[in-house]
Every structure is written in structure tokens, then in C-alpha cells.
C-alpha atoms as a PDB file:
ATOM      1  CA  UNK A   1      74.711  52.247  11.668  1.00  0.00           C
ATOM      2  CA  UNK A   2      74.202  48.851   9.618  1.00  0.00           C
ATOM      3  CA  UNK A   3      70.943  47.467   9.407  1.00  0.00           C
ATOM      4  CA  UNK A   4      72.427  43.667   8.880  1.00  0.00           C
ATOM      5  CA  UNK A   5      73.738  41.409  11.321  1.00  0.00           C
ATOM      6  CA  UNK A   6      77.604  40.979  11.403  1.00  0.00           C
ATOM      7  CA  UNK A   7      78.690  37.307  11.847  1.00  0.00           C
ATOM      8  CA  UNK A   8      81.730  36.625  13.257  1.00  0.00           C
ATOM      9  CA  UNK A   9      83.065  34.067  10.367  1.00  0.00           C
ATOM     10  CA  UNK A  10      86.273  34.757  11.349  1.00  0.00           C
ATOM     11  CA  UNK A  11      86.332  33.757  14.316  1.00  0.00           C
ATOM     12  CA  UNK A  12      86.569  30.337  13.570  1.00  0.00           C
ATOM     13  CA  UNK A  13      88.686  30.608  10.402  1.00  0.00           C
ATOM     14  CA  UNK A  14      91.351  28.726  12.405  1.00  0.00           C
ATOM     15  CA  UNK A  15      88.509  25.651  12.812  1.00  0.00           C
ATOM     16  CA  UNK A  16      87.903  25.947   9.202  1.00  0.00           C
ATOM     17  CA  UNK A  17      91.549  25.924   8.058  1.00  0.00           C
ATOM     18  CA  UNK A  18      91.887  22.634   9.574  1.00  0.00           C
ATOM     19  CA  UNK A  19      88.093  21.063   8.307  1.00  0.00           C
ATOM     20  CA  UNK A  20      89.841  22.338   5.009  1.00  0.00           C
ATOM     21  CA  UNK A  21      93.205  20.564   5.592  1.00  0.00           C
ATOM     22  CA  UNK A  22      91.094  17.343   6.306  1.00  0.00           C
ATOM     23  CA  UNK A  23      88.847  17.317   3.959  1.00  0.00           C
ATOM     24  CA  UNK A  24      92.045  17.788   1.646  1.00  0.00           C
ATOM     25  CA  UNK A  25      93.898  15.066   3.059  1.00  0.00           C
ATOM     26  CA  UNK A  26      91.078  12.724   2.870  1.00  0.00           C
ATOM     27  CA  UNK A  27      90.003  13.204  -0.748  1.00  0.00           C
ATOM     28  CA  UNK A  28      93.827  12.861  -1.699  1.00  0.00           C
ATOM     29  CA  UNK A  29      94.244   9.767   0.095  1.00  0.00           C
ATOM     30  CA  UNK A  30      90.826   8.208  -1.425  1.00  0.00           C
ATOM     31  CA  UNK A  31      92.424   9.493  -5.440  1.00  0.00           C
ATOM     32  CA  UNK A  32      96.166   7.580  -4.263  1.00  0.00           C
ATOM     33  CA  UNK A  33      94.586   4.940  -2.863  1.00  0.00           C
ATOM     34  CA  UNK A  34      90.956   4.172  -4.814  1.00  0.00           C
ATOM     35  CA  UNK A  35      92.125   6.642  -7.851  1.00  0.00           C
ATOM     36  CA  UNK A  36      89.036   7.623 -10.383  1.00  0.00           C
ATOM     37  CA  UNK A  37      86.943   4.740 -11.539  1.00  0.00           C
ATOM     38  CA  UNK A  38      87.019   6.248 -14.803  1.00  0.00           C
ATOM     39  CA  UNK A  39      83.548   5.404 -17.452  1.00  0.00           C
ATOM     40  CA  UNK A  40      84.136   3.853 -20.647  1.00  0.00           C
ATOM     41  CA  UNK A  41      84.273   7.313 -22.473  1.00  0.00           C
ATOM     42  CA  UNK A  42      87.834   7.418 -20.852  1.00  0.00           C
ATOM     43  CA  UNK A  43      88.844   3.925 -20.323  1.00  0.00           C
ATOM     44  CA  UNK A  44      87.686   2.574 -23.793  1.00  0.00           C
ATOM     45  CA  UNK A  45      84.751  -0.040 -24.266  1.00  0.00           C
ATOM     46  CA  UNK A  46      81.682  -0.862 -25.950  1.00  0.00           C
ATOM     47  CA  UNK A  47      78.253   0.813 -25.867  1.00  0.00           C
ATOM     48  CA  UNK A  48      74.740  -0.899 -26.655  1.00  0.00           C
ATOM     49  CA  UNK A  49      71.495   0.753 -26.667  1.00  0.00           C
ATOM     50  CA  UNK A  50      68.299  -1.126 -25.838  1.00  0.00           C
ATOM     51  CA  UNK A  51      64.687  -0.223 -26.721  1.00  0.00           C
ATOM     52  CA  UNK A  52      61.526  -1.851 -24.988  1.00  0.00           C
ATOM     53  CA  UNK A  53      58.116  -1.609 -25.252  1.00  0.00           C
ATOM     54  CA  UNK A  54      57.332  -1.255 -21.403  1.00  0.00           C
ATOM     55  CA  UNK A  55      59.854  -0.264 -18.738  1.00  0.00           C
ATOM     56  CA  UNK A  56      62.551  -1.709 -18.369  1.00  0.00           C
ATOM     57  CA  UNK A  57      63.569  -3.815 -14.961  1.00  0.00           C
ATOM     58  CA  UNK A  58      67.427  -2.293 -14.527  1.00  0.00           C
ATOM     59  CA  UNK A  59      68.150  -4.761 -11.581  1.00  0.00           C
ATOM     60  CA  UNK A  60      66.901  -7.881 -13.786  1.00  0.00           C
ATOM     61  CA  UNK A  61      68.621  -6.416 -16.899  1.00  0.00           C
ATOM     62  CA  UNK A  62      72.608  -6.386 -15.054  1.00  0.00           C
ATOM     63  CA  UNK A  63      71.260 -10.205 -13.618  1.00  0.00           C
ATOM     64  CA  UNK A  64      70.749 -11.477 -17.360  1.00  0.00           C
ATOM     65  CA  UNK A  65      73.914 -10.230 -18.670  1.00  0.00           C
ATOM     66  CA  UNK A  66      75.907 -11.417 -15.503  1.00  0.00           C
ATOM     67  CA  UNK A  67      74.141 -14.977 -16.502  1.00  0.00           C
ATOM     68  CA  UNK A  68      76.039 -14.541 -19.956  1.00  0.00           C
ATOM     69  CA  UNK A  69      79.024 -13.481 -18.751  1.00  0.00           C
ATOM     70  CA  UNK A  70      78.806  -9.829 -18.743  1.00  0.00           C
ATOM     71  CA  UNK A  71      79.811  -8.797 -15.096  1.00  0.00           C
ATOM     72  CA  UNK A  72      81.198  -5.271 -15.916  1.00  0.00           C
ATOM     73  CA  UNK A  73      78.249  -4.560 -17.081  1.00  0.00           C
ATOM     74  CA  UNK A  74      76.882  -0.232 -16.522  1.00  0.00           C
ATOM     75  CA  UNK A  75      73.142  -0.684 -17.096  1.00  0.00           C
ATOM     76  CA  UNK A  76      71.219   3.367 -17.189  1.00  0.00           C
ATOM     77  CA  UNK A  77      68.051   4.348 -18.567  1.00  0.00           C
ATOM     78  CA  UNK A  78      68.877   6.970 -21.704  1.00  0.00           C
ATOM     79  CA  UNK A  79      65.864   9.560 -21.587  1.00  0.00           C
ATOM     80  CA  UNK A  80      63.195   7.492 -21.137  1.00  0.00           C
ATOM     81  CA  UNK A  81      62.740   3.929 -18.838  1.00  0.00           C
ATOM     82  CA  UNK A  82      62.235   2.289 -22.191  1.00  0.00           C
ATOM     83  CA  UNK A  83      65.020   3.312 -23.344  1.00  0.00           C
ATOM     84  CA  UNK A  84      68.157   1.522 -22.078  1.00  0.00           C
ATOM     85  CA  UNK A  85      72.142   2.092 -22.515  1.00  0.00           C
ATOM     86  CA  UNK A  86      74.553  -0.888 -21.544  1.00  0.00           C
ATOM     87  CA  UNK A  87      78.619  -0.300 -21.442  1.00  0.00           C
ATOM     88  CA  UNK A  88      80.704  -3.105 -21.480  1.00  0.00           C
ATOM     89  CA  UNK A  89      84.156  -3.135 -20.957  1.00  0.00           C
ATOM     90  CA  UNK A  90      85.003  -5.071 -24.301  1.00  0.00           C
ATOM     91  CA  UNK A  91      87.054  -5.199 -26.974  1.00  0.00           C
ATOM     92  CA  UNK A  92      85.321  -4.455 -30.412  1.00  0.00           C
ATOM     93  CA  UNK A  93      83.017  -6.705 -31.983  1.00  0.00           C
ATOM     94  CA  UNK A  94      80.686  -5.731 -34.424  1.00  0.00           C
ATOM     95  CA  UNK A  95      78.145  -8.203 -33.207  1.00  0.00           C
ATOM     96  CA  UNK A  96      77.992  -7.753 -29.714  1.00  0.00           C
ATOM     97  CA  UNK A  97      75.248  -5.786 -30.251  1.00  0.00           C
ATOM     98  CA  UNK A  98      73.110  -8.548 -31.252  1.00  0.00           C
ATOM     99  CA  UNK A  99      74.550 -11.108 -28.876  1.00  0.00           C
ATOM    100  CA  UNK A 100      73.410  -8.626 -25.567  1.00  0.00           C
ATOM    101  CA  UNK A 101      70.012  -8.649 -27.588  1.00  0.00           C
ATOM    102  CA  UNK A 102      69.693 -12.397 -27.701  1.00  0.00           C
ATOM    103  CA  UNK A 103      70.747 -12.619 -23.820  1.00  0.00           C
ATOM    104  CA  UNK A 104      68.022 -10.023 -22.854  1.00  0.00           C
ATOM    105  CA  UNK A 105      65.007 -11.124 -25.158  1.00  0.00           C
ATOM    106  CA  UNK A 106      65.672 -14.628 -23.371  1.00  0.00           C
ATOM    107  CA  UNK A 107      62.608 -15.078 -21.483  1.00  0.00           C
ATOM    108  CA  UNK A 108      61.068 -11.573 -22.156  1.00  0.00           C
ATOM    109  CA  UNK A 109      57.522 -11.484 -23.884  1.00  0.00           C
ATOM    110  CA  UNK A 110      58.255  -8.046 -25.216  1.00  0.00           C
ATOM    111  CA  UNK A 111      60.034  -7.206 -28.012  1.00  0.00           C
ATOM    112  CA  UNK A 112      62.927  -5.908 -27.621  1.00  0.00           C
ATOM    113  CA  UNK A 113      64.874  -3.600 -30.653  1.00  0.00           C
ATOM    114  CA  UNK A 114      68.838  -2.942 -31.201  1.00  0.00           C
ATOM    115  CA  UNK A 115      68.777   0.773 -31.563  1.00  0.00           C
ATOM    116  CA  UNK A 116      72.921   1.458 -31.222  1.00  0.00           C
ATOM    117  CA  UNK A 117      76.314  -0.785 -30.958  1.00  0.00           C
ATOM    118  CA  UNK A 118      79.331   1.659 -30.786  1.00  0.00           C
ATOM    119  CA  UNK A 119      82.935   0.656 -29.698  1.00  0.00           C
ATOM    120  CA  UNK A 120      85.217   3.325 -28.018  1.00  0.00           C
ATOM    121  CA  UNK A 121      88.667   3.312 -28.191  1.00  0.00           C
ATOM    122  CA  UNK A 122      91.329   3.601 -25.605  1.00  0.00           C
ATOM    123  CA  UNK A 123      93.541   5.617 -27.478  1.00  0.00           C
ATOM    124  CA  UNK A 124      90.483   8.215 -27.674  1.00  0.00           C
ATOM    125  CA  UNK A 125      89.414   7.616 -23.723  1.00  0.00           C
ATOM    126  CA  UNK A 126      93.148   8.465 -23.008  1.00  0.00           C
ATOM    127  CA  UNK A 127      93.239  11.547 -25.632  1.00  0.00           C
ATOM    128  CA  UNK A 128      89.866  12.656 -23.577  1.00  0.00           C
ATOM    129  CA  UNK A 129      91.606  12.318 -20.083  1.00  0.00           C
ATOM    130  CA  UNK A 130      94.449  14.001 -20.614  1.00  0.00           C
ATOM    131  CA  UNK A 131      92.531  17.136 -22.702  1.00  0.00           C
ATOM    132  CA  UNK A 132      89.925  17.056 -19.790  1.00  0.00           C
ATOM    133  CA  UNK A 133      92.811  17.474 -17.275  1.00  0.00           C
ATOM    134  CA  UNK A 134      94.323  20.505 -19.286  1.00  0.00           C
ATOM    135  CA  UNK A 135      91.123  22.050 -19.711  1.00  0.00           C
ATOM    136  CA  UNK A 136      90.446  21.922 -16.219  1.00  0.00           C
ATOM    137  CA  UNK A 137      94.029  23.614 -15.824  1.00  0.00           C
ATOM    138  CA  UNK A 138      93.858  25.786 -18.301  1.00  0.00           C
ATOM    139  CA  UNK A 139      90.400  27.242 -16.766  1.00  0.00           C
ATOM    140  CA  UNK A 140      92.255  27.909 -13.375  1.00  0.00           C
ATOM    141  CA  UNK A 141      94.983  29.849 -15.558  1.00  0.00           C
ATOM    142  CA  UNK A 142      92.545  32.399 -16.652  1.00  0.00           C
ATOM    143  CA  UNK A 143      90.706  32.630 -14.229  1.00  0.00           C
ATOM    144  CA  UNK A 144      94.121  33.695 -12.231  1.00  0.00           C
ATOM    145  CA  UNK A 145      94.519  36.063 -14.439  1.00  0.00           C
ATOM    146  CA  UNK A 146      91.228  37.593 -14.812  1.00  0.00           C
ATOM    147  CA  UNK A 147      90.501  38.147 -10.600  1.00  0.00           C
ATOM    148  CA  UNK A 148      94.091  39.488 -10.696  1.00  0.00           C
ATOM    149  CA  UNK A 149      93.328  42.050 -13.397  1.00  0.00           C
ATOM    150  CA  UNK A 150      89.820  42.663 -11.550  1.00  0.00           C
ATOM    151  CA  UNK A 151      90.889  43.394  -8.464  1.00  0.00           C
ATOM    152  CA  UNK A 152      94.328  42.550  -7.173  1.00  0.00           C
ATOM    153  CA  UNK A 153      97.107  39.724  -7.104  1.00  0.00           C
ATOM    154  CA  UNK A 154      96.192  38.714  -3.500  1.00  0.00           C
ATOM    155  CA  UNK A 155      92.539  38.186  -4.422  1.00  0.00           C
ATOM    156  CA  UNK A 156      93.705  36.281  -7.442  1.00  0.00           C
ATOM    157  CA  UNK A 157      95.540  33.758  -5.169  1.00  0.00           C
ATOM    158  CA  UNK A 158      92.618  33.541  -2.926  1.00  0.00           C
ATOM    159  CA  UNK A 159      90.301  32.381  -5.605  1.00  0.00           C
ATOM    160  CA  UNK A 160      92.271  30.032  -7.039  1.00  0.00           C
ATOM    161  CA  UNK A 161      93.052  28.563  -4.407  1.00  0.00           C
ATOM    162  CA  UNK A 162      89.546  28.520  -3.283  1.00  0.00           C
ATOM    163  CA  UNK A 163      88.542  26.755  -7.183  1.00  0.00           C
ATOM    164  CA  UNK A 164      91.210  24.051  -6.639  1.00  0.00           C
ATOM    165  CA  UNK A 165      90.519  23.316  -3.008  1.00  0.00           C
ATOM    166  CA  UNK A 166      86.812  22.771  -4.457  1.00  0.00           C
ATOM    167  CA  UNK A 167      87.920  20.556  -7.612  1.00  0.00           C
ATOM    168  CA  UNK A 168      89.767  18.138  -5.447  1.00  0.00           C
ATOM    169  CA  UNK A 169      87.154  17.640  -2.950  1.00  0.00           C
ATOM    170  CA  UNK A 170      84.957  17.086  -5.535  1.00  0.00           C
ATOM    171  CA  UNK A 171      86.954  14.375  -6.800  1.00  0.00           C
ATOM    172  CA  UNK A 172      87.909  13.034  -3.764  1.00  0.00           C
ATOM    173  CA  UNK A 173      84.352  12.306  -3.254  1.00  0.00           C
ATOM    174  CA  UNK A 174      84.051  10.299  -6.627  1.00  0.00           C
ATOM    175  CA  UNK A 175      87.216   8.012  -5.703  1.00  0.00           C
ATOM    176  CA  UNK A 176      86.136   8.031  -1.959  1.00  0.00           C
ATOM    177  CA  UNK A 177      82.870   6.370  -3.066  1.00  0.00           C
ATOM    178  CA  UNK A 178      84.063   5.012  -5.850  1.00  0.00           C
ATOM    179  CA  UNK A 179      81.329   6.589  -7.956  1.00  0.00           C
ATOM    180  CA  UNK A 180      81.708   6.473 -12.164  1.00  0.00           C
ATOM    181  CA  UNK A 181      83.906   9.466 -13.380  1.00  0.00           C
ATOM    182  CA  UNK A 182      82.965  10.437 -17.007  1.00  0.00           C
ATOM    183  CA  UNK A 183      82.176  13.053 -19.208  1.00  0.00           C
ATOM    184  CA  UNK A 184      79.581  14.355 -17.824  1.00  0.00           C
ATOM    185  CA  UNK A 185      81.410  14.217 -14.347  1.00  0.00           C
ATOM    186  CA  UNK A 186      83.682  16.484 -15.732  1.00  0.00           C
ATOM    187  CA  UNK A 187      81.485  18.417 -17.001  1.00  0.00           C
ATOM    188  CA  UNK A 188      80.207  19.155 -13.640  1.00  0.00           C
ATOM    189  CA  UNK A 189      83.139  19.660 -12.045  1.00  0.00           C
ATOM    190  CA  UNK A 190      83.875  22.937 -14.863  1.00  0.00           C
ATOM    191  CA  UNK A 191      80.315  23.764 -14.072  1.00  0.00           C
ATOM    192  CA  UNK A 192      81.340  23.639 -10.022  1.00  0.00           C
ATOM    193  CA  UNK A 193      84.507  26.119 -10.955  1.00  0.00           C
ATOM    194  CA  UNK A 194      82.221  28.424 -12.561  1.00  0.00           C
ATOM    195  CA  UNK A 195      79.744  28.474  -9.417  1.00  0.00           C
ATOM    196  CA  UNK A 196      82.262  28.477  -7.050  1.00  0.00           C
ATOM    197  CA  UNK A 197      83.990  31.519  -8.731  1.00  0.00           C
ATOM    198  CA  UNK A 198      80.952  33.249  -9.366  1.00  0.00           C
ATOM    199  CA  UNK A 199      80.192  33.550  -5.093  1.00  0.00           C
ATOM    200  CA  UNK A 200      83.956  34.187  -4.961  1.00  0.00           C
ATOM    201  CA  UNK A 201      83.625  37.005  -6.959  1.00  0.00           C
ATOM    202  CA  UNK A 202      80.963  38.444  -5.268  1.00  0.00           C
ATOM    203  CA  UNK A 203      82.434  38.164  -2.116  1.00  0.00           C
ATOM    204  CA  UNK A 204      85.264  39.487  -3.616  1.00  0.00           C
ATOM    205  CA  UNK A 205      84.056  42.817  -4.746  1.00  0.00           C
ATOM    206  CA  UNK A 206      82.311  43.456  -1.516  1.00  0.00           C
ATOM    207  CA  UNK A 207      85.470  43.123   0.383  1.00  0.00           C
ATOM    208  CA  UNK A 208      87.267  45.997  -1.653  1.00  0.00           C
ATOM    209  CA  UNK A 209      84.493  47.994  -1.531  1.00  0.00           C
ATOM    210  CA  UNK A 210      84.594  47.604   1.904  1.00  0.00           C
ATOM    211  CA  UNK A 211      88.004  48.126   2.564  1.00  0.00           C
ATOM    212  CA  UNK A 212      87.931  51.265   0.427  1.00  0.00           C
ATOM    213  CA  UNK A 213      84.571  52.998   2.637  1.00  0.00           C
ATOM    214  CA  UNK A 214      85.385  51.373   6.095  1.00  0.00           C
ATOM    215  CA  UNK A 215      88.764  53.638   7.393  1.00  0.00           C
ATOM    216  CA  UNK A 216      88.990  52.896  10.966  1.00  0.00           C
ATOM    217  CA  UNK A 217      87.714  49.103  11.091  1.00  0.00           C
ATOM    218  CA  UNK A 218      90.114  46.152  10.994  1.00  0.00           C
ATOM    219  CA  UNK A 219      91.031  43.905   8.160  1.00  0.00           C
ATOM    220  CA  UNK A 220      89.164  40.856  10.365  1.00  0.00           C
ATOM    221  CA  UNK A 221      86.310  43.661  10.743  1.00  0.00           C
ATOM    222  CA  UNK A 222      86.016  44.167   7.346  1.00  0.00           C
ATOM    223  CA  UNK A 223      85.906  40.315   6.533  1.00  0.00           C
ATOM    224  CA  UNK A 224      83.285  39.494   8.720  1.00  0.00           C
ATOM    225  CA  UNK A 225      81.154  42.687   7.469  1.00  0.00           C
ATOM    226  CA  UNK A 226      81.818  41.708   3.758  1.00  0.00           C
ATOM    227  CA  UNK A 227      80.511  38.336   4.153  1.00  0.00           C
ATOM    228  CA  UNK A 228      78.143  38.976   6.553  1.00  0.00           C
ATOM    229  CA  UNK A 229      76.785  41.524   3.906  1.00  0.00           C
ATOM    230  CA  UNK A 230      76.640  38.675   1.014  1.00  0.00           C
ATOM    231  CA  UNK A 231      75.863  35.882   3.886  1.00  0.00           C
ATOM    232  CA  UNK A 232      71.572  36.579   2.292  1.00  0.00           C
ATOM    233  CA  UNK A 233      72.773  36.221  -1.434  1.00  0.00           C
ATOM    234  CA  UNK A 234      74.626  33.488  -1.022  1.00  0.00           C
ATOM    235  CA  UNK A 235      72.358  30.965   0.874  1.00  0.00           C
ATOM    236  CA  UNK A 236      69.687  31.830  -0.945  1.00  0.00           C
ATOM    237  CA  UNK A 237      71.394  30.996  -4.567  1.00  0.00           C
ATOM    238  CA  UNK A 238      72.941  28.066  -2.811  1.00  0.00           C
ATOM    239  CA  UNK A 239      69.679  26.490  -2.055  1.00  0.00           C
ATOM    240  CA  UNK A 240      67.915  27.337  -5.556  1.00  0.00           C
ATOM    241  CA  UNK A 241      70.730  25.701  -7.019  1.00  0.00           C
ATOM    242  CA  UNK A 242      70.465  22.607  -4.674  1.00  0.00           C
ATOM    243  CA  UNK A 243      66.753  22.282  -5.296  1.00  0.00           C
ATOM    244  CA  UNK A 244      67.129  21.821  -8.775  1.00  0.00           C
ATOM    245  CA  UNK A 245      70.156  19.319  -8.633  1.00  0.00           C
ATOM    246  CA  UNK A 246      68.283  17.219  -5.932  1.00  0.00           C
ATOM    247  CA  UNK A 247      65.390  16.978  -8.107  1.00  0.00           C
ATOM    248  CA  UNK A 248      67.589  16.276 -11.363  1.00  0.00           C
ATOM    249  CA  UNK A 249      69.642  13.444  -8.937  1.00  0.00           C
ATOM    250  CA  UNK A 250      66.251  11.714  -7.879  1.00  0.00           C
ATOM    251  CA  UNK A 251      64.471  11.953 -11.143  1.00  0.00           C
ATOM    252  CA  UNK A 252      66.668  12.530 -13.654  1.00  0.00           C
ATOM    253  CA  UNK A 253      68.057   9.206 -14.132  1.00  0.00           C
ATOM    254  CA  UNK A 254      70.836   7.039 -14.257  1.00  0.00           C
ATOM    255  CA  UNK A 255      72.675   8.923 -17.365  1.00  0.00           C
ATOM    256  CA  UNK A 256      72.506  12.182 -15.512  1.00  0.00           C
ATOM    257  CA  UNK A 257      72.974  11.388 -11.655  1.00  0.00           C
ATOM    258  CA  UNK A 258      76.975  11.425 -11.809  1.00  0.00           C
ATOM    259  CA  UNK A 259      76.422  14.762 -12.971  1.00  0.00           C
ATOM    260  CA  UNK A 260      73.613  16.177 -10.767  1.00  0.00           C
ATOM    261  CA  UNK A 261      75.734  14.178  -7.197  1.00  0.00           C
ATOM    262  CA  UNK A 262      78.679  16.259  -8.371  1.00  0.00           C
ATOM    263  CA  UNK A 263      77.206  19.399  -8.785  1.00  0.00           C
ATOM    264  CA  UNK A 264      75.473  18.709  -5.176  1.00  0.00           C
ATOM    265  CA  UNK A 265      78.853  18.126  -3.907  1.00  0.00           C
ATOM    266  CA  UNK A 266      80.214  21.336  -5.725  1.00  0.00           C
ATOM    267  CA  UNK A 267      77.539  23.516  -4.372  1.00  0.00           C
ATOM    268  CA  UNK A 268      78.440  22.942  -0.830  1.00  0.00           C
ATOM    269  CA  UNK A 269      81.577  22.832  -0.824  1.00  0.00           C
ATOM    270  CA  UNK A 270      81.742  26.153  -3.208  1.00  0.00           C
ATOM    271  CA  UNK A 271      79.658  28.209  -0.838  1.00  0.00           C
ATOM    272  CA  UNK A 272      81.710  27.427   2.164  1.00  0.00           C
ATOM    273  CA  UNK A 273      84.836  28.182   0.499  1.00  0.00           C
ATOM    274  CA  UNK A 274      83.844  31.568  -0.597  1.00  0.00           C
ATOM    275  CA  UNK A 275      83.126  32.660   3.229  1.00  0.00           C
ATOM    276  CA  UNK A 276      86.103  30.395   4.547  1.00  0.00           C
ATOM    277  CA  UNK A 277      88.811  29.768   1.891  1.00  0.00           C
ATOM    278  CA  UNK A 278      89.492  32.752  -0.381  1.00  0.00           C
ATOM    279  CA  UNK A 279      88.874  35.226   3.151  1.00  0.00           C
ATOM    280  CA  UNK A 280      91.450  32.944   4.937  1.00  0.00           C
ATOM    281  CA  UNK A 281      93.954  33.313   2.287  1.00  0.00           C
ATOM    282  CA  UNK A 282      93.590  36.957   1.719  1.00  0.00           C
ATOM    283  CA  UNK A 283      94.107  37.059   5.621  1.00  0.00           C
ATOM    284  CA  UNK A 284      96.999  34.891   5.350  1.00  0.00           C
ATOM    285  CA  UNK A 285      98.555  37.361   2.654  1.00  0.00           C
ATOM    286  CA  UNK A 286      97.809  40.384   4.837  1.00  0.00           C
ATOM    287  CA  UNK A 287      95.386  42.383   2.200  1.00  0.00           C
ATOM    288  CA  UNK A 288      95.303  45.646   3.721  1.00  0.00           C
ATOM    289  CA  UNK A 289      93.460  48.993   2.436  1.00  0.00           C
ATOM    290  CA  UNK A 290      96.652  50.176   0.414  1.00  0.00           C
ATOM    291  CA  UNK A 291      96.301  46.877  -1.612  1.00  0.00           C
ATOM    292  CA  UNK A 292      92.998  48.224  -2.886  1.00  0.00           C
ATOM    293  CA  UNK A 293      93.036  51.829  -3.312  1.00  0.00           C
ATOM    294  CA  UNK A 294      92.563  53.401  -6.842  1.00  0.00           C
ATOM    295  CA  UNK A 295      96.085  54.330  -7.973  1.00  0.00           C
ATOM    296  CA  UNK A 296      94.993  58.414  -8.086  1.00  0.00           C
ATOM    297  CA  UNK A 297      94.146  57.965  -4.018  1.00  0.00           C
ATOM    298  CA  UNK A 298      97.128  56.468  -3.173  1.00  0.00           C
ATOM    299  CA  UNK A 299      99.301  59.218  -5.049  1.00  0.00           C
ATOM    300  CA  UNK A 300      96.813  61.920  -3.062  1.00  0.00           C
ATOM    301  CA  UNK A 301      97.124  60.177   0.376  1.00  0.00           C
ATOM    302  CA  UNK A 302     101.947  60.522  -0.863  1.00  0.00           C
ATOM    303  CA  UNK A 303     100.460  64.132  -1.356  1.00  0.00           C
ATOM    304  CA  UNK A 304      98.933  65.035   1.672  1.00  0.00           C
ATOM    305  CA  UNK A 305     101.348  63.585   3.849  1.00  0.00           C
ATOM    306  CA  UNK A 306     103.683  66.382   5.993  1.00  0.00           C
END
């Protein structure tokens, strides 16, 4: 007799096969329709760092440089609230450095000091894109390949399936609200394919264990025992994770937040596709016990048959 509580998760797989399909359809509207607002490490631009001797006043900092001109301005603390990074949307010029300077020590009593003025191409913005974009795809490849060789072809599916129904929600989100997509967006978003896969796996390898010790049960059984069984692991590494990413969103700072918001965003929508997606996908394939049986049982069960 078990000593856990079996959920019924899916019983409402049919609910969450169409949250899925919405959520889907949403986010790909918001990237045809909004697209990424890609950061200058994609798009191409120039990048200024600021230090002062007290905090800095971000809201009065993006007023002065509107004042000048500067209305593309991205204005984010770098490490410390003295220490400030500006982006700028402009073509190179070797003394725009100074000229941001002059418009901020206007008026200020502190000194201020010119600590970096760096100009990024398009041409490398692009080149990062489009090697971000096979990255991401290439991660996806192997990770096909690796659940297939770990378990089975079906499972394989399930998981990928479940990774890219994560990575476009993800950035869905980002073009929804049009939020700033760079680098370390992306780096999140790899970060949210390893989580994600990570519970999937899990999941995963309690379902073939299952399949392989429970004889008489039903596949549907079997689901709903399997993730019942991981249901503990899961929420309790879900909300560790969140804990941390909550504080690094609130405190963290500006240069970090992208990151920490996407990895919130990933960690939600990761857990629930490791108890919905994958499960409903193995279910749509039909995994049954002779998917997952060693091959030396299956040739014993050919044996033993009249």
C-alpha cells in the first residue's frame, strides 16, 4: 500500500493542453506582433560607464540626458549605486563619453569620473543573435538525443517538446511586456532549459520505473503515481529556486533583473510542464510498459509465451 497521496494530474490534462495551447498562441502573437526589443549587445550601440561619489538618482540621470537629447537612453546601476552604466543607441564617437559626462556633472556638486566609453557594432550584435539562436537549437539537439539514449524515443519527444514549449513562453513574456532582451536574457533562458530538463528528467525516470514495477495499473495510473511520487521534490526545489531569484530581482539591480524576471518566468513555467507537458505527450504517443522493458525481459516475456 503507498504511503503518498496520488493526485489525479491527469485528470485535467485536457484543461492543461489547452492553458498550453494559449499560452502558446499568446506569446507567439506578442514575438509577430511586438518581436524582441533586443539590448544594444545585439542591436549595436554605445556604452558609457559613470562613477559618483554618492548614489546615484537613476530617474534624474535618464531626465538629464533626455534634456540633451539622449531619449534612448538604458540607465542601470553596474555593481554598486555609485556605479552607473548608460547605453545609447549611437553611432561611434570617441567622445561621447565625455559629452554624457558634461550633460550629467551639469548642476551636480559631486564629482563625477568617466570610467568606460565602448562602441558595439551591429555587425557583432547580429553575429551574437544569430549564434545565440543556434546555441539555443543546438542545446535542444542534444538534449534529444541524450533522453532518447536514456530512456526511450517517446520520452525524448516529450522533453523536448516540454524545453521548447518553455523557451517560447519565456520569450513571449519578454516581447509581451516588451522587456530588454540581451545577453544575459539569454543566458537565462539556457539556464531555464537546463532547470526545466532537470525536473523532466526526474519525472522521467520515475515513470519507467514505474511502468516497469506497477503490472496491472494503467498507463493514466501510472502517470498520476509517478508525479504524484515527485509532486514533494519538485515544489520544494521550485520554491528554493524562486526565493533566490525574487531576492536577486528586488535587490540585485538593474544589470541583473532581465536575468533574475526570466529565470522567475522559467521556473514556473518549467515545473508545470514537467507534470503537464512531457506526461501529456508521452500519453499522446501511447508509452506503454513494452516501450520500457530491458531488452533481456522482453525476449523472456517472447519465451514464456504458449
Amino acid at each position: 500500500m503507498s504511503t503518498y497521496k496520488i493526485y489525479n494530474f491527469m485528470g485535467l490534462r485536457k484543461v492543461a493542453v489547452l492553458f498550453s495551447i494559449i499560452m502558446l498562441v499568446v506569446s507567439i502573437g506578442a514575438l509577430a506582433v511586438n518581436g524582441l526589443k533586443f539590448g544594444l549587445d545585439f542591436t549595436g550601440g554605445s556604452l558609457v560607464e559613470i562613477g559618483y561619489e554618492q548614489s546615484a538618482d537613476l530617474n534624474k540621470i535618464r531626465d538629464q540626458l533626455k534634456v540633451v537629447g539622449y531619449n534612448d537612453a538604458v540607465v542601470q546601476t553596474f555593481g554598486s549605486p555609485t556605479d552607473i552604466l548608460i547605453r545609447l543607441g549611437q553611432d561611434h564617437d570617441p567622445k561621447l563619453g565625455d559629452k554624457v559626462l558634461a550633460a550629467l556633472q551639469d548642476g551636480e556638486t559631486q564629482t563625477l569620473t568617466l570610467r568606460r566609453n565602448e562602441f558595439v557594432g551591429a555587425q557583432v550584435g547580429e553575429e551574437l543573435r544569430e549564434q545565440g539562436g543556434l546555441g539555443m537549437l543546438l542545446a535542444l539537439f542534444m538534449i534529444m538525443l541524450y533522453v532518447a539514449f536514456r530512456f526511450q524515443l517517446k520520452f525524448s519527444i516529450g522533453a523536448v517538446a516540454a524545453l521548447a514549449h518553455d523557451v517560447l513562453i519565456v520569450l513571449g513574456f519578454f516581447a509581451l511586456f516588451k522587456l530588454d532582451f540581451d545577453l544575459t536574457v539569454l543566458a537565462a533562458i539556457l539556464a531555464v532549459i537546463g532547470y526545466s530538463l532537470n525536473d523532466t528528467i526526474v519525472v522521467s525516470d520515475r515513470i519507467r520505473e514505474n511502468f516497469r514495477k506497477m503490472r496491472k495499473e494503467s498507463a493514466i495510473e501510472i502517470m498520476n503515481a509517478s508525479l504524484s511520487q515527485t509532486l514533494g521534490r519538485t515544489v520544494v526545489t521550485s520554491l528554493t529556486t524562486l526565493l533566490v531569484l525574487v531576492a536577486l530581482a528586488v535587490f540585485g539591480g538593474e544589470m541583473i533583473h532581465g536575468f533574475a524576471v526570466a529565470l522567475i518566468v522559467g521556473v514556473f513555467v518549467g515545473t508545470y510542464s514537467s507534470i503537464y507537458v512531457a506526461a501529456n505527450v508521452l500519453m499522446a504517443m501511447n508509452v506503454c510498459r513494452e516501450d520500457l522493458m530491458p531488452p533481456e525481459e522482453k525476449e523472456q516475456e517472447i519465451d514464456d509465451r504458449p
